[in-house]
Protein backbone atom coordinates (compact mmCIF):
# COMPACT_ATOMS: atom_id res chain seq x y z
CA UNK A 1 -19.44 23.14 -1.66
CA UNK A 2 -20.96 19.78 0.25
CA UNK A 3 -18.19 18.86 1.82
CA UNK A 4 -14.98 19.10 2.74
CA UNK A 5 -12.81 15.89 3.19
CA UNK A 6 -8.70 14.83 3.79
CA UNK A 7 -8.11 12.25 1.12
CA UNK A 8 -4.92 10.50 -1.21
CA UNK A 9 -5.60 10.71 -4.96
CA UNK A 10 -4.81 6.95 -5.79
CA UNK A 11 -5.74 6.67 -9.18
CA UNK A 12 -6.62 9.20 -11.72
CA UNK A 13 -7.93 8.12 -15.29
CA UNK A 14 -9.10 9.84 -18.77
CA UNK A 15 -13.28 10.71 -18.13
CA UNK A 16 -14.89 12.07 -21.18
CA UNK A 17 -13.39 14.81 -23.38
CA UNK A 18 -11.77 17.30 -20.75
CA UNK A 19 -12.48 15.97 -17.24
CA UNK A 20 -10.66 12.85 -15.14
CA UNK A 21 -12.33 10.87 -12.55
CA UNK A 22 -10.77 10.67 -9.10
CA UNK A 23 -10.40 7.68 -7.06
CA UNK A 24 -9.80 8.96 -3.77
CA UNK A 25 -8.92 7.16 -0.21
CA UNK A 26 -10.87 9.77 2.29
CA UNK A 27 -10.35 9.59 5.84
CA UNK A 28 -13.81 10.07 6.73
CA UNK A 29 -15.65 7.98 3.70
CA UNK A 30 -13.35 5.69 2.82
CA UNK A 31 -12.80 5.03 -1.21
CA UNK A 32 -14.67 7.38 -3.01
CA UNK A 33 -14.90 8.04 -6.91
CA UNK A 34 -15.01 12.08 -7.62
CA UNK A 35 -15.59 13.47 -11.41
CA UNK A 36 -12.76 16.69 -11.76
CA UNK A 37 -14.27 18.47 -14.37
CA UNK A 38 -12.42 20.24 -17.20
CA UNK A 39 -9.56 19.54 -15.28
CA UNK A 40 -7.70 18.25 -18.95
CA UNK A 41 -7.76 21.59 -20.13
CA UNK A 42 -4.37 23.88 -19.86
CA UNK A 43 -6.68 26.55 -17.93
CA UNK A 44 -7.32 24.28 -15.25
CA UNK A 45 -6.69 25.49 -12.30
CA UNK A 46 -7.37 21.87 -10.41
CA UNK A 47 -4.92 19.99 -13.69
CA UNK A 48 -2.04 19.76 -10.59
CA UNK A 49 -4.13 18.31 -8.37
CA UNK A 50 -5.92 15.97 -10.47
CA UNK A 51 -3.08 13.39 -10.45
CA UNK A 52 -1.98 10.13 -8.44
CA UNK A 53 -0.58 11.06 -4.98
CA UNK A 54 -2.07 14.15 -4.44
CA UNK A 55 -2.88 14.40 -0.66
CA UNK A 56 -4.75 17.25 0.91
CA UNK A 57 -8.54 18.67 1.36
CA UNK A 58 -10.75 17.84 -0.99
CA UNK A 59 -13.95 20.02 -1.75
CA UNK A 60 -16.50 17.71 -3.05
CA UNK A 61 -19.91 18.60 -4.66
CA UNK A 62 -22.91 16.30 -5.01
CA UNK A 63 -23.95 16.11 -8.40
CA UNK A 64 -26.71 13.94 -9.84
CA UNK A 65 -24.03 11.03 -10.76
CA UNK A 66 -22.02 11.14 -7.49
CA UNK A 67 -19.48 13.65 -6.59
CA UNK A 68 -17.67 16.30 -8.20
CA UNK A 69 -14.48 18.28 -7.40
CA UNK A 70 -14.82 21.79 -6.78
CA UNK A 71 -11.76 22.60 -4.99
CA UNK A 72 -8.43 21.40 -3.41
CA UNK A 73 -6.10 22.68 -0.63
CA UNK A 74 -2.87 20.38 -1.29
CA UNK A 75 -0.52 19.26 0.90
CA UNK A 76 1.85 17.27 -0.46
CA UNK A 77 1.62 15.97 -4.62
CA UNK A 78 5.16 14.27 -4.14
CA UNK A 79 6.52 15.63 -7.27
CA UNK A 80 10.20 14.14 -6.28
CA UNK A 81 9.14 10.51 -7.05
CA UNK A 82 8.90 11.65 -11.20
CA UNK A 83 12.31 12.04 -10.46
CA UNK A 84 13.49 8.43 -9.48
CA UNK A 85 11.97 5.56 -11.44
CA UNK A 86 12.69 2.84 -8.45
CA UNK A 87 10.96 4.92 -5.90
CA UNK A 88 8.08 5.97 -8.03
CA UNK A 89 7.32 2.09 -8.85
CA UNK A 90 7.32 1.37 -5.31
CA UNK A 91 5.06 4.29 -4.15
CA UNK A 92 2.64 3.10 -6.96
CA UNK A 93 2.65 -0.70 -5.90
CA UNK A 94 1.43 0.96 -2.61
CA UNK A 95 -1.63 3.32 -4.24
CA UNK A 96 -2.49 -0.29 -6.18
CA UNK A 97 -2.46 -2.27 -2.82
CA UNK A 98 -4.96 0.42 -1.27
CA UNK A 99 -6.93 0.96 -4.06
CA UNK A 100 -7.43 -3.48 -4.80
CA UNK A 101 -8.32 -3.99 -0.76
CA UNK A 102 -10.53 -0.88 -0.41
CA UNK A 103 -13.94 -1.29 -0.75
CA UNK A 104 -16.08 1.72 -1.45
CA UNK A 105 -17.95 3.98 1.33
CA UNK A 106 -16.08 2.31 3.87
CA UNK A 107 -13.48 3.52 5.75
CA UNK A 108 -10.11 2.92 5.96
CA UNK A 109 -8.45 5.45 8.73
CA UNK A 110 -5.11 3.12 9.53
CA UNK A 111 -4.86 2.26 5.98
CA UNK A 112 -4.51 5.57 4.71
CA UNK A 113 -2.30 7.17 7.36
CA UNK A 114 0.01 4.00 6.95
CA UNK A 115 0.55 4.65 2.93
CA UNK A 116 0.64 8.07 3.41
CA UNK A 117 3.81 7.39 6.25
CA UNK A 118 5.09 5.08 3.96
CA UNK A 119 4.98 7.02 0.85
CA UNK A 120 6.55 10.25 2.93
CA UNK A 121 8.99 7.56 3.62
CA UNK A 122 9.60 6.25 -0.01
CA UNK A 123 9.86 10.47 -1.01
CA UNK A 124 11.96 11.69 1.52
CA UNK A 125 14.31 9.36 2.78
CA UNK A 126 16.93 7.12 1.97
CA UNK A 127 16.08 4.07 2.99
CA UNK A 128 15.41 1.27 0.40
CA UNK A 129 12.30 1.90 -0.77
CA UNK A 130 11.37 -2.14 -1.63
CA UNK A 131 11.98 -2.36 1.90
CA UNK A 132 9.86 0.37 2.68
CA UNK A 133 7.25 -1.42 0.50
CA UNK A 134 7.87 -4.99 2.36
CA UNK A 135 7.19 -3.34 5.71
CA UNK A 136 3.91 -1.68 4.14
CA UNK A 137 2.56 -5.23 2.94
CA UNK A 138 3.71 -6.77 6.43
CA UNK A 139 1.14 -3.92 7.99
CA UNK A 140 -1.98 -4.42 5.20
CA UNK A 141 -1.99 -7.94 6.49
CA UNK A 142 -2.16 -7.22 10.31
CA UNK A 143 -5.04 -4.36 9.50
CA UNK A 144 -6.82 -6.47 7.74
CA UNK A 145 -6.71 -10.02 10.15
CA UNK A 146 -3.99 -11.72 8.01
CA UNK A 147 -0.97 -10.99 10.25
CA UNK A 148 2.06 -13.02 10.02
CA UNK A 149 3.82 -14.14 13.05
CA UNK A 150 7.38 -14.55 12.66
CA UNK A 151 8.02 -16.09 16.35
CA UNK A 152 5.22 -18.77 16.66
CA UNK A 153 3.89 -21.61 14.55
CA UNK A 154 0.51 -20.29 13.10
CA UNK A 155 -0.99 -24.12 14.21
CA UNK A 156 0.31 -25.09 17.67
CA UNK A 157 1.67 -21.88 18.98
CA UNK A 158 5.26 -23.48 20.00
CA UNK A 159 8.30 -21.17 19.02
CA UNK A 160 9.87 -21.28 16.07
CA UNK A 161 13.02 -23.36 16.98
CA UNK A 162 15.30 -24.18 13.78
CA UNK A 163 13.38 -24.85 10.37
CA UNK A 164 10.04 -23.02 9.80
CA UNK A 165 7.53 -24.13 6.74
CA UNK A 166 5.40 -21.53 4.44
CA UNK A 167 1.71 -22.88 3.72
CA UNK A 168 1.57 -22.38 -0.24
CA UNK A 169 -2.39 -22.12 0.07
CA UNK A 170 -2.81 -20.29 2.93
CA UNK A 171 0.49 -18.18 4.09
CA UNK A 172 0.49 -19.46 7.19
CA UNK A 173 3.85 -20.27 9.24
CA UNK A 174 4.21 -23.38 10.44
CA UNK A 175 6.78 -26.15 12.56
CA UNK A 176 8.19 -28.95 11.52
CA UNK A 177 5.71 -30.80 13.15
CA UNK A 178 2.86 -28.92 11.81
CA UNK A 179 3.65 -28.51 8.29
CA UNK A 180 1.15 -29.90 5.69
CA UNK A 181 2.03 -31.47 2.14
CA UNK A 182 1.35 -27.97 0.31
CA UNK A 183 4.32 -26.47 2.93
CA UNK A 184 7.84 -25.22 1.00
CA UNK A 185 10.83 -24.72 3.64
CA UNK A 186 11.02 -21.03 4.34
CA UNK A 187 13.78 -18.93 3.06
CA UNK A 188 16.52 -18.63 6.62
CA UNK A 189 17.33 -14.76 5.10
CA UNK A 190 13.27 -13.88 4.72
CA UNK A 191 12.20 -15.57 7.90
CA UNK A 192 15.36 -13.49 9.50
CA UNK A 193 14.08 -10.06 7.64
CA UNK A 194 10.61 -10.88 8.85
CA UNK A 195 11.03 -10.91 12.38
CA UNK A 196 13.21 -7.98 12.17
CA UNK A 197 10.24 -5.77 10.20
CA UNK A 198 7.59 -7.27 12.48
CA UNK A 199 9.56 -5.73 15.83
CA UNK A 200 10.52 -2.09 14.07
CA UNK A 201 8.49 0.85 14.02
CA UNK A 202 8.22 2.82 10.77
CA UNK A 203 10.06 5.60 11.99
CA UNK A 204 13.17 3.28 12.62
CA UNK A 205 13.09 0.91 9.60
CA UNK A 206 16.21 3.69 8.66
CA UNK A 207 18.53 1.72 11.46
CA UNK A 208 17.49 -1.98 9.25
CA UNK A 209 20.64 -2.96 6.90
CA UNK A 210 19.18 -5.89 4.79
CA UNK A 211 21.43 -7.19 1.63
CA UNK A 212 19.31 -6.16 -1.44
CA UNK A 213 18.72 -10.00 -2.34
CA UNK A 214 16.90 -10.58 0.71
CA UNK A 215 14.63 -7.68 0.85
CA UNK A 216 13.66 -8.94 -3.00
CA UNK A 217 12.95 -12.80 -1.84
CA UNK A 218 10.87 -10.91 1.22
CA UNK A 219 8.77 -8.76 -1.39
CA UNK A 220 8.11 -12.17 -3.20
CA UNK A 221 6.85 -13.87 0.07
CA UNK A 222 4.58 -11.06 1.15
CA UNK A 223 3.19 -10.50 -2.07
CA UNK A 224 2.05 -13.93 -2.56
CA UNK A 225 0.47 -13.30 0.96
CA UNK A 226 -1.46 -10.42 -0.45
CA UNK A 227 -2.33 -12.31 -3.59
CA UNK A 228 -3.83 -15.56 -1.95
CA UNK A 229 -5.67 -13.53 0.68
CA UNK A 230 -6.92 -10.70 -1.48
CA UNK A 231 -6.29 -12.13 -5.24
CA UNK A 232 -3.85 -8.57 -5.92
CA UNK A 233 -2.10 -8.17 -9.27
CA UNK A 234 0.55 -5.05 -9.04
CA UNK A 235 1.56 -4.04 -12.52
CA UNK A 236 4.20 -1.38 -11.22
CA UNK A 237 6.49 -4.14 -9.43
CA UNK A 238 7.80 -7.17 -10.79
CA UNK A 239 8.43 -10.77 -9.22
C-alpha cells in the first residue's frame, strides 16, 4: 500500500473484462480516478465497495497507469437509498454536481464534507429530500464564488423591497431599478424559500415546511444557476 486516503465513490463504471474504475472525491487529493481490479468477479472481496456512494478509507496503490485499489475500510455505502427511488435520484443529482465541478488533483475539503452531510441527510432523515438537494446547490454556489444573495440587489446593494428580477444570463438578483432587458420577475414563493435556505443551517433545514410546488420551482432556479455558471447537465433529476 501507497497510501491511505478518506474519499466518496462518486461514480463507478465498467473497465475492461473484470475490473471498474473509481472516480473518487478524496479529502486530501481532491478527484482522483482509481482502477479496482477484478472487482466484477463474484469472489471479490472489494465488489461492495466498488459502487457509487461508498464512503470510507481508501488504500490506493501506484501502478504504472495511475492508481489502483488495494483495500477499503467502509463507513457508510448507504444501501437504504436502493430502497426509495425519490431519494436515490436526489443523492445521485448530488454525486453528478461534485463530480461536473471537480477538477482533478485538486482539492475539494468543504465540497465533500457538504455532500457527504447532505447525502447522510437525504438517507437518514425525513425531510424532503429535493429540498435537501436545493439547499446543497444554494451551498456549491457560495464555495465556489457564485453565491446568491436573497436580501440585497446583486448591482446596487439596496434591499430587496417588493419585486426582485432574475438575470437570465448571469443569475444575478437584481431591483427594479437595476434590472436589465434579459431580467424575468422572480417567482414571490422561490425568492421566499431562498432567503429562508440561505439563513438555516443544515442541521435545521428539518424545522423548514415548504409546499412541494415551491421547493420544485426553487430546484429549477438553482439549477439554471449551476448550469450557466458551470454548463451542468443532471440526468438523475428532471426540470
Amino acid at each position: 500500500m501507497d497510501k491511505a486516503v478518506s474519499g466518496l465513490v462518486l461514480k463507478a463504471i465498467d473497465y475492461k473484462e473484470n475490473d471498474k474504475l473509481l472516480t473518487i472525491l478524496t479529502l486530501d487529493m481532491g478527484k482522483i480516478l482509481v482502477v479496482a481490479r477484478g472487482v466484477k468477479k463474484s469472489t471479490s472481496k472489494l465488489k461492495a465497495y466498488s459502487q457509487s456512494f461508498c464512503f470510507g478509507q481508501f488504500e490506493l496503490s501506484q501502478g504504472k497507469g495511475g492508481w489502483v485499489l488495494v483495500g477499503v475500510n467502509p463507513v457508510d455505502n448507504f444501501f437504504e437509498l436502493l430502497a426509495d427511488f425519490d431519494k436515490y435520484k436526489q443523492a445521485c443529482a448530488v454525486l453528478e454536481i461534485c463530480d461536473k465541478i471537480c477538477v482533478e488533483n485538486q482539492s475539494y475539503p468543504k465540497l465533500l464534507l457538504e455532500a457527504l452531510k447532505i447525502i447522510k441527510q437525504i438517507n437518514y432523515s425525513a425531510i424532503n429530500p429535493k429540498l435537501l438537494l436545493c439547499k446543497f446547490m444554494f451551498n456549491v454556489l457560495n464555495y465556489e464564488g457564485f453565491g446568491i444573495d436573497a436580501k440585497h440587489c446583486s448591482c446596487c446593494r439596496s434591499p430587496f423591497m417588493n419585486e426582485v428580477y432574475l438575470s437570465v444570463s448571469t443569475g444575478e438578483l437584481l431591483c427594479h431599478a437595476c434590472k436589465t432587458e434579459d431580467c424575468e420577475m422572480l417567482d414571490g414563493g422561490v425568492f421566499s424559500a431562498l432567503k429562508i435556505i440561505s439563513s438555516v443551517e443544515d442541521e435545521k433545514l428539518s424545522t423548514v415546511k415548504l409546499p412541494t410546488s415551491v421547493v420544485e420551482r426553487m430546484f429549477v432556479f438553482l439549477y439554471r444557476n449551476l448550469s450557466n455558471k458551470f454548463e451542468i447537465r443532471l440526468g438523475s433529476v428532471e426540470l
